[in-house]
PDB file of N, CA and C in Angstrom:
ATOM      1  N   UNK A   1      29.183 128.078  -2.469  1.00  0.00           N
ATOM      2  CA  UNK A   1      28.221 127.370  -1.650  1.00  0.00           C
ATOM      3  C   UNK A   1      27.108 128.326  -1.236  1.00  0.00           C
ATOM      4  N   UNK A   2      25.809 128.032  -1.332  1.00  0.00           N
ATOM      5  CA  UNK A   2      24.875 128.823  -1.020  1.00  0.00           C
ATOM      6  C   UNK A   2      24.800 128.655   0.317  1.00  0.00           C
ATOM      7  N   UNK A   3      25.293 128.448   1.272  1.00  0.00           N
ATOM      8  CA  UNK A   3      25.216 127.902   2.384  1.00  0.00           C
ATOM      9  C   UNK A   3      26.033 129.670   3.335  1.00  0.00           C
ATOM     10  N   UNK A   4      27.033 129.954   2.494  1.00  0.00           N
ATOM     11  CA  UNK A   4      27.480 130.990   2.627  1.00  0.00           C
ATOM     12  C   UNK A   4      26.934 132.633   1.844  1.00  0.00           C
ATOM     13  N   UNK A   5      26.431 131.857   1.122  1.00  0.00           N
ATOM     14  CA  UNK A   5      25.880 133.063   0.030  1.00  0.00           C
ATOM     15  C   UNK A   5      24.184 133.580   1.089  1.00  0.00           C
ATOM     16  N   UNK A   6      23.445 133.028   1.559  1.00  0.00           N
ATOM     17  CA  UNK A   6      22.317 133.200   1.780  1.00  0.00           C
ATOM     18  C   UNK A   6      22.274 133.007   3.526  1.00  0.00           C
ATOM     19  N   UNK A   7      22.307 131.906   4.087  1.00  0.00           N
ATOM     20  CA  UNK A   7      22.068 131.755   5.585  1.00  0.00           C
ATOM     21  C   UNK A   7      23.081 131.795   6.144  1.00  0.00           C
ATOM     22  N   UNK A   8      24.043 132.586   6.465  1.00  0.00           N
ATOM     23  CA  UNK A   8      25.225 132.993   7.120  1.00  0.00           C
ATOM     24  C   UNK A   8      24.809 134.368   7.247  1.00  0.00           C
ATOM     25  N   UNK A   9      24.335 135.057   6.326  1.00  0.00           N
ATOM     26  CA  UNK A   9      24.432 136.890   6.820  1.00  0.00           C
ATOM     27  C   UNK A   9      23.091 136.865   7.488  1.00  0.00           C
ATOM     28  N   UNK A  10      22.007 135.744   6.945  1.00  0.00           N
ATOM     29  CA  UNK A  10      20.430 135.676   7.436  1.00  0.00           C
ATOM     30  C   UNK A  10      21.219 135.763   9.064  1.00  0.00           C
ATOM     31  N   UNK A  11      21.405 134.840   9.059  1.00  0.00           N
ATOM     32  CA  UNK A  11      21.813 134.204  10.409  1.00  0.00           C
ATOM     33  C   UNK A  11      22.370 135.334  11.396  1.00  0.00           C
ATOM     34  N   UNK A  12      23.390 135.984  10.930  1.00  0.00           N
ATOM     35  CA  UNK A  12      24.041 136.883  11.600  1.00  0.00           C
ATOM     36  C   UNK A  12      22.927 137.983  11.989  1.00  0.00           C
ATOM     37  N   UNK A  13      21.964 138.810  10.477  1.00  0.00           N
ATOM     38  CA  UNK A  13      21.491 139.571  10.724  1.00  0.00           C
ATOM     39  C   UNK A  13      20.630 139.672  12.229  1.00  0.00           C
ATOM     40  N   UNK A  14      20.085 138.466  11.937  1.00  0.00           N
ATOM     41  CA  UNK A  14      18.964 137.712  13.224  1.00  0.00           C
ATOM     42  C   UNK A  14      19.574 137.742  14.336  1.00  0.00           C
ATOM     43  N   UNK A  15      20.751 137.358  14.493  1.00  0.00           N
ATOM     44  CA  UNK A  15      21.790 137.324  15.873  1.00  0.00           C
ATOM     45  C   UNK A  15      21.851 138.846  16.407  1.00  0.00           C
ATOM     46  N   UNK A  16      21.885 139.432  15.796  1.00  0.00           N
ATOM     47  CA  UNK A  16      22.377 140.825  15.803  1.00  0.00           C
ATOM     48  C   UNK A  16      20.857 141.783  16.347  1.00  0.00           C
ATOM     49  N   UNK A  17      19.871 141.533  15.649  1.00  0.00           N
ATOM     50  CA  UNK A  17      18.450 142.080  15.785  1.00  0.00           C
ATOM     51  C   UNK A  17      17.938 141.603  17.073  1.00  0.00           C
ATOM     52  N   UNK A  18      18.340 140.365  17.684  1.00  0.00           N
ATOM     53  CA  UNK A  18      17.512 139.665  18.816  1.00  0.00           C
ATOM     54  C   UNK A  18      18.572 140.111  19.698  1.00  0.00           C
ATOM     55  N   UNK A  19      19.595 140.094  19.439  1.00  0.00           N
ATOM     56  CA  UNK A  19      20.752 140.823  20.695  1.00  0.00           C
ATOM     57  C   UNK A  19      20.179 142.173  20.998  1.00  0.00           C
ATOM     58  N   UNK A  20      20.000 142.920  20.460  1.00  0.00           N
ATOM     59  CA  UNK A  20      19.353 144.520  19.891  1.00  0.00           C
ATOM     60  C   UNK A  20      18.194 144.459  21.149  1.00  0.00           C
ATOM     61  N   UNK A  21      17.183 144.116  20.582  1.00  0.00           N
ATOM     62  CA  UNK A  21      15.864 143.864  20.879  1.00  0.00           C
ATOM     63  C   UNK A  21      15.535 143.538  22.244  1.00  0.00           C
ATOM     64  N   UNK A  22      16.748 142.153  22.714  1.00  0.00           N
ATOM     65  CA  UNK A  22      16.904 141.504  23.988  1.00  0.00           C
ATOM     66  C   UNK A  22      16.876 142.949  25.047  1.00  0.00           C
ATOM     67  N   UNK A  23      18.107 143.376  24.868  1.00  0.00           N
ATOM     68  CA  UNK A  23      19.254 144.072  25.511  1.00  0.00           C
ATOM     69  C   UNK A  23      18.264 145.711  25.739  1.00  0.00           C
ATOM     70  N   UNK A  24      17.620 146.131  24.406  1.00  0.00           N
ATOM     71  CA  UNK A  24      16.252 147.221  25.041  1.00  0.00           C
ATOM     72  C   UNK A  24      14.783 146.437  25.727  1.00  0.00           C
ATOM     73  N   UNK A  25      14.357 145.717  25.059  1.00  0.00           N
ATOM     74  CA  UNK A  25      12.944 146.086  26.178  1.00  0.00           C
ATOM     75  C   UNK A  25      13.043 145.083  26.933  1.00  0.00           C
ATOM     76  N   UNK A  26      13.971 143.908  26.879  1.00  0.00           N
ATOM     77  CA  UNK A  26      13.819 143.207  28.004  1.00  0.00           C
ATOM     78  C   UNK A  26      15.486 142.862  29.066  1.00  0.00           C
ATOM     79  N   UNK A  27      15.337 144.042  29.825  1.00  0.00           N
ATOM     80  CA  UNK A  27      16.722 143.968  30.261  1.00  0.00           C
ATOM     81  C   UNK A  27      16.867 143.048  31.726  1.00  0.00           C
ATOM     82  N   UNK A  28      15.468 143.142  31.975  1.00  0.00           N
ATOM     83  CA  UNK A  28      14.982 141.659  33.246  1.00  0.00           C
ATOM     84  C   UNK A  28      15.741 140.294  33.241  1.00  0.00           C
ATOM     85  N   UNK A  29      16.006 139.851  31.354  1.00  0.00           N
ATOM     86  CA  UNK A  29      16.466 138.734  31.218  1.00  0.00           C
ATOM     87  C   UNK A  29      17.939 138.753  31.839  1.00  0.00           C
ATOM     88  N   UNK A  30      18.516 137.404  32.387  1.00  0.00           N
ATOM     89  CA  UNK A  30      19.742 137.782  32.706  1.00  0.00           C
ATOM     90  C   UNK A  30      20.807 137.200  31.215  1.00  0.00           C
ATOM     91  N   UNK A  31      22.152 138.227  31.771  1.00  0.00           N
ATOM     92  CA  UNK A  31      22.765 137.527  30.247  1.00  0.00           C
ATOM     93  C   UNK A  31      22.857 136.213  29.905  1.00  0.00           C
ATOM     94  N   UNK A  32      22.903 135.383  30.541  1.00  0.00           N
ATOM     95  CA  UNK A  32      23.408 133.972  30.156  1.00  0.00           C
ATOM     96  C   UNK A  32      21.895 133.663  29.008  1.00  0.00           C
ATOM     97  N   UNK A  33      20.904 134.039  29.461  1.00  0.00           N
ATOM     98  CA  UNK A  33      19.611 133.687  28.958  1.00  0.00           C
ATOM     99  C   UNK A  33      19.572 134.261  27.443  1.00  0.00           C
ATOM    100  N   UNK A  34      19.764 135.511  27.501  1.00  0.00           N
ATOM    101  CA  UNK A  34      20.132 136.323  25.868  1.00  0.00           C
ATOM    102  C   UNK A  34      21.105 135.766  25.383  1.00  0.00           C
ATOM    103  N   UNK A  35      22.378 134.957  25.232  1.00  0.00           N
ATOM    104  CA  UNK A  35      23.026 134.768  24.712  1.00  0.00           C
ATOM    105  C   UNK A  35      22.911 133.683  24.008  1.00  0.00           C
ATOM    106  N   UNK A  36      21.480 132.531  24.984  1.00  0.00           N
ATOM    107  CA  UNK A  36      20.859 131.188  24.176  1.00  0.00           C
ATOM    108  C   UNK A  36      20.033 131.697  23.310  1.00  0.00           C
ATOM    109  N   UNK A  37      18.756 132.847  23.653  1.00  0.00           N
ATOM    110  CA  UNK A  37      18.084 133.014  22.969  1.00  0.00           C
ATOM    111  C   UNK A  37      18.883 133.120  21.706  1.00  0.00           C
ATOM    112  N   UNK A  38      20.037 133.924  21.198  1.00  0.00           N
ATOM    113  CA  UNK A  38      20.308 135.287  20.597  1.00  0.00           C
ATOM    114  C   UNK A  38      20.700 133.632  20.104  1.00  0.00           C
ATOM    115  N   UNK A  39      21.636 132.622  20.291  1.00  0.00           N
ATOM    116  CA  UNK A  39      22.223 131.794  19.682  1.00  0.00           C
ATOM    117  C   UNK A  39      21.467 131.188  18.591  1.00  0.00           C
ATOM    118  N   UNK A  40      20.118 130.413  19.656  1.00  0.00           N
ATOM    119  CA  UNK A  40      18.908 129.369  19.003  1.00  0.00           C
ATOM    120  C   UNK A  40      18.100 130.051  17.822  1.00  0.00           C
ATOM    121  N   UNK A  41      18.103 131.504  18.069  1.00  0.00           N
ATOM    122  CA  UNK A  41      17.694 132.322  16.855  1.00  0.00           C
ATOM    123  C   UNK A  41      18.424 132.396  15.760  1.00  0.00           C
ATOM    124  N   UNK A  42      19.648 132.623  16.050  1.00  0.00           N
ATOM    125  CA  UNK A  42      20.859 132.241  14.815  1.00  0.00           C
ATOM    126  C   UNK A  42      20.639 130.956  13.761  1.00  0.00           C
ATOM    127  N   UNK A  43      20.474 130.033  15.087  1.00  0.00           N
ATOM    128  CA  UNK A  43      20.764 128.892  14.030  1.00  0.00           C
ATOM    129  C   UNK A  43      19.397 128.475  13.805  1.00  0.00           C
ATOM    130  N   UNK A  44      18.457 128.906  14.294  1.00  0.00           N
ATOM    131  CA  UNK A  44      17.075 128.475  13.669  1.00  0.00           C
ATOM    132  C   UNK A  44      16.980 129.073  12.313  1.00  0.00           C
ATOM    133  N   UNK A  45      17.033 130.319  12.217  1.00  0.00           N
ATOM    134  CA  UNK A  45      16.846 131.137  10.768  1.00  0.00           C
ATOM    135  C   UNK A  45      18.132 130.709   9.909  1.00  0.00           C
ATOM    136  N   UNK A  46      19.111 130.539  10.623  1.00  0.00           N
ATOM    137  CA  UNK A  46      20.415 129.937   9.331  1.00  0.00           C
ATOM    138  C   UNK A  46      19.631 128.700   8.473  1.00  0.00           C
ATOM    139  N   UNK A  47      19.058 127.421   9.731  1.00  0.00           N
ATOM    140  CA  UNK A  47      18.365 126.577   9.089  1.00  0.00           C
ATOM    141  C   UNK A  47      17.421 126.549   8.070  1.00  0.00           C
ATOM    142  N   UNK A  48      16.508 127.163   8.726  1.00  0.00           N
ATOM    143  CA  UNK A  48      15.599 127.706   7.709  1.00  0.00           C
ATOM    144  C   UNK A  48      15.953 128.687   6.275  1.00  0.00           C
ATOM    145  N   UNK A  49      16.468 129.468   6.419  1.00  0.00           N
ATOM    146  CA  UNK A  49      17.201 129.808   4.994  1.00  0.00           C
ATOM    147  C   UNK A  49      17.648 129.282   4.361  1.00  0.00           C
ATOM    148  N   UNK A  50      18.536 128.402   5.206  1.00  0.00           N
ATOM    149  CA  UNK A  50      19.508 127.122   3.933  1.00  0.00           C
ATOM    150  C   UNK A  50      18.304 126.119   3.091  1.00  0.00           C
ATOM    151  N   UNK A  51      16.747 126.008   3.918  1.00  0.00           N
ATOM    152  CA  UNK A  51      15.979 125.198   2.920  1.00  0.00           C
ATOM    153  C   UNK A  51      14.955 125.819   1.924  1.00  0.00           C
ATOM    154  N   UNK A  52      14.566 127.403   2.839  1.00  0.00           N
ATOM    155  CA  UNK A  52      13.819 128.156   1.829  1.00  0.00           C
ATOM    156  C   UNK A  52      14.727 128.464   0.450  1.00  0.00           C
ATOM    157  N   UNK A  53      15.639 129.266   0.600  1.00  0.00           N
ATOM    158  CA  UNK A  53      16.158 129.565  -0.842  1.00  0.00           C
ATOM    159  C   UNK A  53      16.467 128.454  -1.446  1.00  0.00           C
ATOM    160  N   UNK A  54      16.489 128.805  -3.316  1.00  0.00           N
ATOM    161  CA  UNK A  54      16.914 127.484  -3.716  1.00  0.00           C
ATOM    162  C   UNK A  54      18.123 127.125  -4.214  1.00  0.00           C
ATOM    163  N   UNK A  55      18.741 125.980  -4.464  1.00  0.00           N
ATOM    164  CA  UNK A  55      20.249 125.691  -4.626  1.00  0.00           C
ATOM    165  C   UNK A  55      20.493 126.715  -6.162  1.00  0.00           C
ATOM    166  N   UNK A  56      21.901 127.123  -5.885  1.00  0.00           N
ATOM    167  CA  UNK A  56      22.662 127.796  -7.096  1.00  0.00           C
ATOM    168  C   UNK A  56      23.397 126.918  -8.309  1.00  0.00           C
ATOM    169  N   UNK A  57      22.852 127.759  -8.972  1.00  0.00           N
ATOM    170  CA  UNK A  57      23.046 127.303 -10.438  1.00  0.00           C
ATOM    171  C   UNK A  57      24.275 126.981 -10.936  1.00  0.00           C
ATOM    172  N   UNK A  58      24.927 127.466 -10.488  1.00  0.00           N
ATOM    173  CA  UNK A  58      26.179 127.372 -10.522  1.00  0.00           C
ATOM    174  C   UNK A  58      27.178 126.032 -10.874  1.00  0.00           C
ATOM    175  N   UNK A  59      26.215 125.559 -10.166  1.00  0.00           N
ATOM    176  CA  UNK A  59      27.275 123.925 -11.144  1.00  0.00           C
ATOM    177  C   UNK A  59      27.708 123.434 -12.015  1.00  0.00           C
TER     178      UNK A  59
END
Protein backbone atom coordinates (compact mmCIF):
# COMPACT_ATOMS: atom_id res chain seq x y z
CA UNK A 1 0.00 0.00 0.00
CA UNK A 2 1.43 3.30 -0.85
CA UNK A 3 -0.34 4.68 1.89
CA UNK A 4 2.45 3.13 4.02
CA UNK A 5 5.20 3.34 1.57
CA UNK A 6 5.09 7.30 1.20
CA UNK A 7 2.75 9.34 3.84
CA UNK A 8 3.37 7.53 7.03
CA UNK A 9 7.25 8.38 7.34
CA UNK A 10 6.15 12.02 5.47
CA UNK A 11 3.90 12.24 8.26
CA UNK A 12 6.05 11.17 11.05
CA UNK A 13 9.02 13.13 9.68
CA UNK A 14 6.73 16.41 9.97
CA UNK A 15 5.52 15.32 13.50
CA UNK A 16 8.89 15.08 14.61
CA UNK A 17 10.33 18.53 12.88
CA UNK A 18 7.28 20.68 14.28
CA UNK A 19 7.73 18.97 17.78
CA UNK A 20 11.59 20.07 17.31
CA UNK A 21 10.90 23.50 16.16
CA UNK A 22 7.77 24.01 18.66
CA UNK A 23 9.73 23.00 21.76
CA UNK A 24 13.06 25.59 20.60
CA UNK A 25 11.87 28.90 19.54
CA UNK A 26 8.57 28.85 20.78
CA UNK A 27 8.57 27.59 24.32
CA UNK A 28 5.68 30.41 25.30
CA UNK A 29 3.29 27.86 23.68
CA UNK A 30 1.80 25.74 26.36
CA UNK A 31 2.01 21.87 25.84
CA UNK A 32 -1.44 20.98 25.22
CA UNK A 33 -1.19 23.58 22.21
CA UNK A 34 2.11 21.78 20.60
CA UNK A 35 0.74 18.58 20.76
CA UNK A 36 -2.46 19.85 18.32
CA UNK A 37 -0.23 21.76 16.34
CA UNK A 38 2.44 18.84 16.11
CA UNK A 39 -0.81 16.44 15.49
CA UNK A 40 -2.79 18.72 12.62
CA UNK A 41 0.68 18.90 10.96
CA UNK A 42 0.94 15.14 10.90
CA UNK A 43 -2.09 14.54 9.38
CA UNK A 44 -2.19 17.47 7.08
CA UNK A 45 1.13 16.40 5.24
CA UNK A 46 0.13 12.52 5.61
CA UNK A 47 -2.93 13.86 3.52
CA UNK A 48 -1.33 15.61 1.24
CA UNK A 49 1.29 13.03 0.36
CA UNK A 50 -1.16 10.29 0.02
CA UNK A 51 -2.56 12.62 -3.11
CA UNK A 52 0.70 14.15 -4.39
CA UNK A 53 2.60 10.91 -5.03
CA UNK A 54 1.28 8.61 -7.51
CA UNK A 55 -0.41 5.14 -6.97
CA UNK A 56 2.11 1.99 -7.23
CA UNK A 57 2.47 -0.09 -9.90
CA UNK A 58 2.37 -2.80 -8.33
CA UNK A 59 -0.86 -4.35 -9.12
Amino acid sequence: MRIFKFAVPIALLVAGISWWMLSKNFQEVPGTSRVWITIGAAILSGIIAHFLFPKSEDN
